[in-house]
N, C-alpha and C. Protein backbone atom coordinates (compact mmCIF):
# COMPACT_ATOMS: atom_id res chain seq x y z
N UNK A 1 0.85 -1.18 0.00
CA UNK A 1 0.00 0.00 0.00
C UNK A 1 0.90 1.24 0.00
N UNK A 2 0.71 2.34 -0.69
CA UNK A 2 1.39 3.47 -1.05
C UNK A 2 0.40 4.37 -0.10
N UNK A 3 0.68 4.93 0.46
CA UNK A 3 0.71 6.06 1.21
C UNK A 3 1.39 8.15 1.44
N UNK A 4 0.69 8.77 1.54
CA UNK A 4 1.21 10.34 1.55
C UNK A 4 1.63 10.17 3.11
N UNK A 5 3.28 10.57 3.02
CA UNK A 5 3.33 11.31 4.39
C UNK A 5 3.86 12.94 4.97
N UNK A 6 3.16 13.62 5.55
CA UNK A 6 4.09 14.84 5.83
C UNK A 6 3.56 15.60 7.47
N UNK A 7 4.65 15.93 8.45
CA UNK A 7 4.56 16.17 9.52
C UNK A 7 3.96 14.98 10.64
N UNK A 8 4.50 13.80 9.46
CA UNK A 8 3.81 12.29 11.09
C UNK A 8 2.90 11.97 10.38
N UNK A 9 1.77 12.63 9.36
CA UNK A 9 0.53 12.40 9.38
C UNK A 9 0.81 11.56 8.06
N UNK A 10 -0.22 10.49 7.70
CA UNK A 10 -0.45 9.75 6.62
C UNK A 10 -1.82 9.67 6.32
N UNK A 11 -1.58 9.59 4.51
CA UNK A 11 -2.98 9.71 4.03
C UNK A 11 -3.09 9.20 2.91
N UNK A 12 -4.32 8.49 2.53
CA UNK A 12 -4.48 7.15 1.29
C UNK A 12 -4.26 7.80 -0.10
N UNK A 13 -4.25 7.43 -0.94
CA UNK A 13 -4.43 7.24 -2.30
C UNK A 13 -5.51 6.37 -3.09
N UNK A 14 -6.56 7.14 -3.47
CA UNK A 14 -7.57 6.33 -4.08
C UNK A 14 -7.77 6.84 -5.27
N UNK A 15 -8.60 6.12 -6.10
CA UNK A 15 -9.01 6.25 -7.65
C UNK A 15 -10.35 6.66 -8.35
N UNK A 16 -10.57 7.47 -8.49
CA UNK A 16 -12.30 7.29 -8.87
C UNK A 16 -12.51 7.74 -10.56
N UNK A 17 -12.37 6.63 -11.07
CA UNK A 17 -12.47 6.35 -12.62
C UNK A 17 -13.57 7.60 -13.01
N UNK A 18 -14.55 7.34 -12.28
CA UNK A 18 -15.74 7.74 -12.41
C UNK A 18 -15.84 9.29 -12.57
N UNK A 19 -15.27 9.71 -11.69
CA UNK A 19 -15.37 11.49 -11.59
C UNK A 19 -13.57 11.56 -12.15
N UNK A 20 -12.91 11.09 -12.86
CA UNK A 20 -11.44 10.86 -13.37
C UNK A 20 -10.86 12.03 -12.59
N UNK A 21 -10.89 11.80 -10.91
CA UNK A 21 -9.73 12.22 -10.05
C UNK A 21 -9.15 11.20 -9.15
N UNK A 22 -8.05 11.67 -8.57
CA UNK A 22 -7.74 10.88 -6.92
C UNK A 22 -8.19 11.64 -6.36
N UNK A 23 -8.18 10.71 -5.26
CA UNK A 23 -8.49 11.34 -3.68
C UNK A 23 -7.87 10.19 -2.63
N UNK A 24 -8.14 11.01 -1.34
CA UNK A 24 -7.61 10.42 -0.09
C UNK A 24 -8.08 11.06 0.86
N UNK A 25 -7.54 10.45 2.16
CA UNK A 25 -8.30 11.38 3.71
C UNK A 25 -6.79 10.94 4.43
N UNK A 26 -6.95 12.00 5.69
CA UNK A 26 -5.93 11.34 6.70
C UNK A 26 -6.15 10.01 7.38
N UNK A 27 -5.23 9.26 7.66
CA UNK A 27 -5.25 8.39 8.33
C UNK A 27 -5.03 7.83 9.71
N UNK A 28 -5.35 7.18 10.41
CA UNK A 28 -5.48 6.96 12.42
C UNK A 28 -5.41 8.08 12.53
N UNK A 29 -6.43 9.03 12.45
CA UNK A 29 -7.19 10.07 13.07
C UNK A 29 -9.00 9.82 13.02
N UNK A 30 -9.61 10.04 13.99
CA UNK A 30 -10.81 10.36 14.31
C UNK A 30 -11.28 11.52 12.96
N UNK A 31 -10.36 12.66 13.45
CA UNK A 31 -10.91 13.73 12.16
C UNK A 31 -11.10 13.51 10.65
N UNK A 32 -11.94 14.24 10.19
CA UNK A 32 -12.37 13.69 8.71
C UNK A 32 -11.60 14.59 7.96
N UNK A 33 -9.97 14.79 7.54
CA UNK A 33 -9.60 15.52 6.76
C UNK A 33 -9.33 14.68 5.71
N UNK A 34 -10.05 15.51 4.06
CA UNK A 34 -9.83 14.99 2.97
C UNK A 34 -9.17 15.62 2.07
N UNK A 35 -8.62 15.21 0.79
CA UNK A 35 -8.00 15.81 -0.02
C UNK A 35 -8.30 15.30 -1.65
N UNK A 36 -7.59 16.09 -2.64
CA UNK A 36 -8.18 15.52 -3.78
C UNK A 36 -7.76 16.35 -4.90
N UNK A 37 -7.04 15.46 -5.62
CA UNK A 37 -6.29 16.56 -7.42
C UNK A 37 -6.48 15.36 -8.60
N UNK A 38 -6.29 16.09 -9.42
CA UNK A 38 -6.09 15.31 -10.82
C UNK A 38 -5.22 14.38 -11.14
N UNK A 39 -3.97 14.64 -10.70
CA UNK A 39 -2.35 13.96 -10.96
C UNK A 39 -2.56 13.85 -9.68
N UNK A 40 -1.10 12.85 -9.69
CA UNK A 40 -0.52 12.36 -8.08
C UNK A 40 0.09 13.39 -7.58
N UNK A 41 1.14 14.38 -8.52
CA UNK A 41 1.74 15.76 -7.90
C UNK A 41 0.69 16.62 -7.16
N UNK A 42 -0.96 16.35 -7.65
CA UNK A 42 -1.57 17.62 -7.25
C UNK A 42 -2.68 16.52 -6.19
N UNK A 43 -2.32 15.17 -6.28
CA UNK A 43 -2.79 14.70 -4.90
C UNK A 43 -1.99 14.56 -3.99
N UNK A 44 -0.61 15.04 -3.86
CA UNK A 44 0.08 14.79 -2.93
C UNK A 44 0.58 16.33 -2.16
N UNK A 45 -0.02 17.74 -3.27
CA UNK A 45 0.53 19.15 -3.07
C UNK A 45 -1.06 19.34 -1.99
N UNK A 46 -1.93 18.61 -2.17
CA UNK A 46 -3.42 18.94 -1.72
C UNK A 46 -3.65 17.79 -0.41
N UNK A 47 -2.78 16.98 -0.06
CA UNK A 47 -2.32 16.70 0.86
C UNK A 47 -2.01 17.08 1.73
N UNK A 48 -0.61 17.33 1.39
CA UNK A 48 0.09 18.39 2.22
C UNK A 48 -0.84 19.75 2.64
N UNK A 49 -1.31 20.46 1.97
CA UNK A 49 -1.75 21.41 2.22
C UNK A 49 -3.17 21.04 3.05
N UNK A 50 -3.83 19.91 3.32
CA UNK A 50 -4.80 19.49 3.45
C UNK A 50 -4.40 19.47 5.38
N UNK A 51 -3.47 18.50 5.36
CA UNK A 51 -2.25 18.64 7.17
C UNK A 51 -2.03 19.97 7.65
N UNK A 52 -1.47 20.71 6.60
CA UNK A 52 -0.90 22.29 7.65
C UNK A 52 -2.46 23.01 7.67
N UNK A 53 -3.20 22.87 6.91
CA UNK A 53 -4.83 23.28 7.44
C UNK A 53 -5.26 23.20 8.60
N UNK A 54 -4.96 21.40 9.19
CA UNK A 54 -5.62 20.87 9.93
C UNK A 54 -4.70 21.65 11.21
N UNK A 55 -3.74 21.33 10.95
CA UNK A 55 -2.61 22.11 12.37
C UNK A 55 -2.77 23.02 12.62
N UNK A 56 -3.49 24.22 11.51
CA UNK A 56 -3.28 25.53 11.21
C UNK A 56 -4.34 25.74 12.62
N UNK A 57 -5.79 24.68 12.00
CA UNK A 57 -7.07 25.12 12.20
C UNK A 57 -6.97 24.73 13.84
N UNK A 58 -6.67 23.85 14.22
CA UNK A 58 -6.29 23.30 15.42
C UNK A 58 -5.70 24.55 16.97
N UNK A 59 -4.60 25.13 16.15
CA UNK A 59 -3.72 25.76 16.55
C UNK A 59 -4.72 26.96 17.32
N UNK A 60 -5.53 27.39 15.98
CA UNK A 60 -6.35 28.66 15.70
C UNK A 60 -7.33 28.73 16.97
N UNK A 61 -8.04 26.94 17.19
CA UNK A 61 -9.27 26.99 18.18
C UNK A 61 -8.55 26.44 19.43
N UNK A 62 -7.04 26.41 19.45
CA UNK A 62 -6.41 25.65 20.99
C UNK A 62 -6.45 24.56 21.40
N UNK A 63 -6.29 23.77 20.12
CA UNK A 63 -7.31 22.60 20.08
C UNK A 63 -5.72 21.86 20.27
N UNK A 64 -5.09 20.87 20.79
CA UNK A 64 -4.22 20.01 20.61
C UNK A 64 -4.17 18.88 19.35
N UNK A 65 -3.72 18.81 18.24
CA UNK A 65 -4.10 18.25 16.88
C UNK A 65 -4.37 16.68 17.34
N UNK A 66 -4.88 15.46 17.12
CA UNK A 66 -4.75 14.59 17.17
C UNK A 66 -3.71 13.84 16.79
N UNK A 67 -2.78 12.99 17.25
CA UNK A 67 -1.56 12.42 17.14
C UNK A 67 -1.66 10.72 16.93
N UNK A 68 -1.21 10.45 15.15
CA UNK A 68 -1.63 9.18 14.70
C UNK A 68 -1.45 7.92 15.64
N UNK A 69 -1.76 7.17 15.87
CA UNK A 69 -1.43 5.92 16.32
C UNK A 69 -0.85 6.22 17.65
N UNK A 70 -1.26 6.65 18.71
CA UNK A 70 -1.05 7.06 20.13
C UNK A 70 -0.57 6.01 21.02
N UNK A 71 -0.45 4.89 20.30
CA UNK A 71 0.75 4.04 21.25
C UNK A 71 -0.12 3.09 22.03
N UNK A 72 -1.54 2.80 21.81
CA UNK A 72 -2.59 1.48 22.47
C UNK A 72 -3.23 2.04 21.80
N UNK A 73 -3.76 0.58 22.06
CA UNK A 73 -4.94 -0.45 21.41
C UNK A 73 -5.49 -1.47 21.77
N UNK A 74 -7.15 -1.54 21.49
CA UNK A 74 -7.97 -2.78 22.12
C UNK A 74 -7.71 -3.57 20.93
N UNK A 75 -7.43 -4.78 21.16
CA UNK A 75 -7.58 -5.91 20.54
C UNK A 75 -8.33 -6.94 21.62
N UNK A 76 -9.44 -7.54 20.47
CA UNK A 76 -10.32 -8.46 20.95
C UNK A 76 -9.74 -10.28 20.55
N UNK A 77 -9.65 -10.26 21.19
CA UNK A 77 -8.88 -12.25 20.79
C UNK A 77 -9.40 -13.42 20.98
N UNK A 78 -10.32 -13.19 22.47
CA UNK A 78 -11.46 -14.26 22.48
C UNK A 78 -10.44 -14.47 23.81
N UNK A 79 -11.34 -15.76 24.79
CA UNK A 79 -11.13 -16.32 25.91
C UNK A 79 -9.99 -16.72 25.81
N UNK A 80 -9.67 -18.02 25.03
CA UNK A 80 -9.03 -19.15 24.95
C UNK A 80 -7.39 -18.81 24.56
N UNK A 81 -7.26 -17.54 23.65
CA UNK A 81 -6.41 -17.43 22.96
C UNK A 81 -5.25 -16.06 23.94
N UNK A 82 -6.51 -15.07 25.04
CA UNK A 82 -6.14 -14.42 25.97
C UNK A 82 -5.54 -15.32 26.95
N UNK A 83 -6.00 -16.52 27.90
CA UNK A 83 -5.84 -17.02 28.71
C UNK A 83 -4.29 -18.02 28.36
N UNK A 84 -3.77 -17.99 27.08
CA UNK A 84 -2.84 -18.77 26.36
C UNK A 84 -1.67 -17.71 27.11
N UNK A 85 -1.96 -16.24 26.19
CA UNK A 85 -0.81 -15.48 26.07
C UNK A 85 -0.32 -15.07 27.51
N UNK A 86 -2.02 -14.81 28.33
CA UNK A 86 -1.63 -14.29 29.74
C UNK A 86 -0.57 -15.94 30.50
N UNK A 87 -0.65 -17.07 30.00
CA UNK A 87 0.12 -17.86 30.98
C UNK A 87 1.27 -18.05 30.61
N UNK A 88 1.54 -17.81 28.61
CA UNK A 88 3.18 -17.29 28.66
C UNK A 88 3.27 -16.24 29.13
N UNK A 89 2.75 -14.84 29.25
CA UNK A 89 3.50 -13.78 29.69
C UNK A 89 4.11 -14.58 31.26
N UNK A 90 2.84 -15.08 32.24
CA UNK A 90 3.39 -15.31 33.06
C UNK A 90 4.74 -16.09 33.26
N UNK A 91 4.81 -17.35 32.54
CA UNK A 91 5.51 -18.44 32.42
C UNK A 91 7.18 -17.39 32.14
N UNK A 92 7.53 -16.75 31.33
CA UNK A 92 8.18 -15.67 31.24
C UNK A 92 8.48 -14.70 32.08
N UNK A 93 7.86 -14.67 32.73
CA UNK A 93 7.73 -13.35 33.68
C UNK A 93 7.78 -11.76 33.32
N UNK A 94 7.09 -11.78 32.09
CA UNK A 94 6.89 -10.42 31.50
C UNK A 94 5.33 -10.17 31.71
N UNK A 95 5.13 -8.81 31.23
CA UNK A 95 3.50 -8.40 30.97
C UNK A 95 3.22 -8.83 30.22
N UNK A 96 1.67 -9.20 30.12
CA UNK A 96 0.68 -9.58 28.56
C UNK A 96 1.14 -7.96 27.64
N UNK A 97 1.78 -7.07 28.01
CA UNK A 97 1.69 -5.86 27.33
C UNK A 97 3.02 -6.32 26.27
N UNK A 98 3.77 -6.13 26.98
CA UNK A 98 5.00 -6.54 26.72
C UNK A 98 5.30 -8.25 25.80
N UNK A 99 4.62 -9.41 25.93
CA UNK A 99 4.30 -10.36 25.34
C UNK A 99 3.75 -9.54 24.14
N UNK A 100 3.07 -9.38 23.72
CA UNK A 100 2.04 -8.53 22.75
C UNK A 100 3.04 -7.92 21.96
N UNK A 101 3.63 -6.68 22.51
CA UNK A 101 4.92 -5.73 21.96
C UNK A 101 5.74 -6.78 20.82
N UNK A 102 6.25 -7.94 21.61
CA UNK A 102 7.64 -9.06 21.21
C UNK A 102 6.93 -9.29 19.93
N UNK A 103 5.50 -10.08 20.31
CA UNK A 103 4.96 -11.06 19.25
C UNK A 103 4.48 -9.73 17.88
N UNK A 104 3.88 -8.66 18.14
CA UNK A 104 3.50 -7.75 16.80
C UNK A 104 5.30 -7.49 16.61
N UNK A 105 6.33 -7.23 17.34
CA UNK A 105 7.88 -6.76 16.81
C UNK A 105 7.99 -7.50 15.79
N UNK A 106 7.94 -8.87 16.10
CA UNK A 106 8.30 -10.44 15.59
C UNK A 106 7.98 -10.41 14.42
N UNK A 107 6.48 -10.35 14.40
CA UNK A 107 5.60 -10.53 13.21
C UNK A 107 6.06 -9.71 11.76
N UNK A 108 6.36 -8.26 12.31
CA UNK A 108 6.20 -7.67 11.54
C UNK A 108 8.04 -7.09 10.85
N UNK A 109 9.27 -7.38 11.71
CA UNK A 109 10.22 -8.36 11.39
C UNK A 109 10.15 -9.23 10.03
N UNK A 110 9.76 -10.01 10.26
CA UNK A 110 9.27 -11.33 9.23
C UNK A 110 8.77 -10.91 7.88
N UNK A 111 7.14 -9.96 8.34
CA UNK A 111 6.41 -10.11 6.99
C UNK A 111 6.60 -8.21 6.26
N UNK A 112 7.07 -7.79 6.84
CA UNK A 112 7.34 -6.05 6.61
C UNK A 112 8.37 -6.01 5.19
């Protein structure tokens, strides 16, 4: 997956045959900022300019901007598969947090 990045923030690349533009929005943010040009130069200049908006606008109302991927997350796993990891963390003597950390490091090591 190809991705826009500028100031931390990332944002998609999509296609719409239909109305013959791109577009995109920011990404792991709550806020709905979108963007959108003809070419990739003018979906990636409308991007950018789409972020220092959002900072701008942020700044303007005292607002603290939202900050992508804030470092947790719920993940749902089910009984069987929680009660596994919580008895290696124990068996180890680390946190289920920290178990979690190793195994997404691991994973993504491997398939990245």
């Amino acid at each position: 997956m190809t991705l826009l990045t500028h100031r931390g923030y990332h944002g998609s690349i999509e296609a719409s045959p239909k109305d013959d533009c791109l577009y995109g929005k920011l990404l792991f943010v709550r806020a709905l900022v979108n963007y959108e040009g003809k070419t990739v130069a003018e979906l990636a200049s409308a991007f950018r300019e789409a972020v220092d908006d959002y900072l701008d606008t942020c700044a303007e109302q005292g607002k603290a901007p939202e900050v992508p991927c804030k470092g947790s997350f719920n993940v749902r796993v089910g009984h069987d598969l929680h009660m596994a990891a919580s008895l290696e963390a124990a068996r180890q003597k680390i946190t289920l947090n920290d178990l979690t950390r190793r195994a997404l490091s691991e994973y993504l090591s491997q398939h990245a």
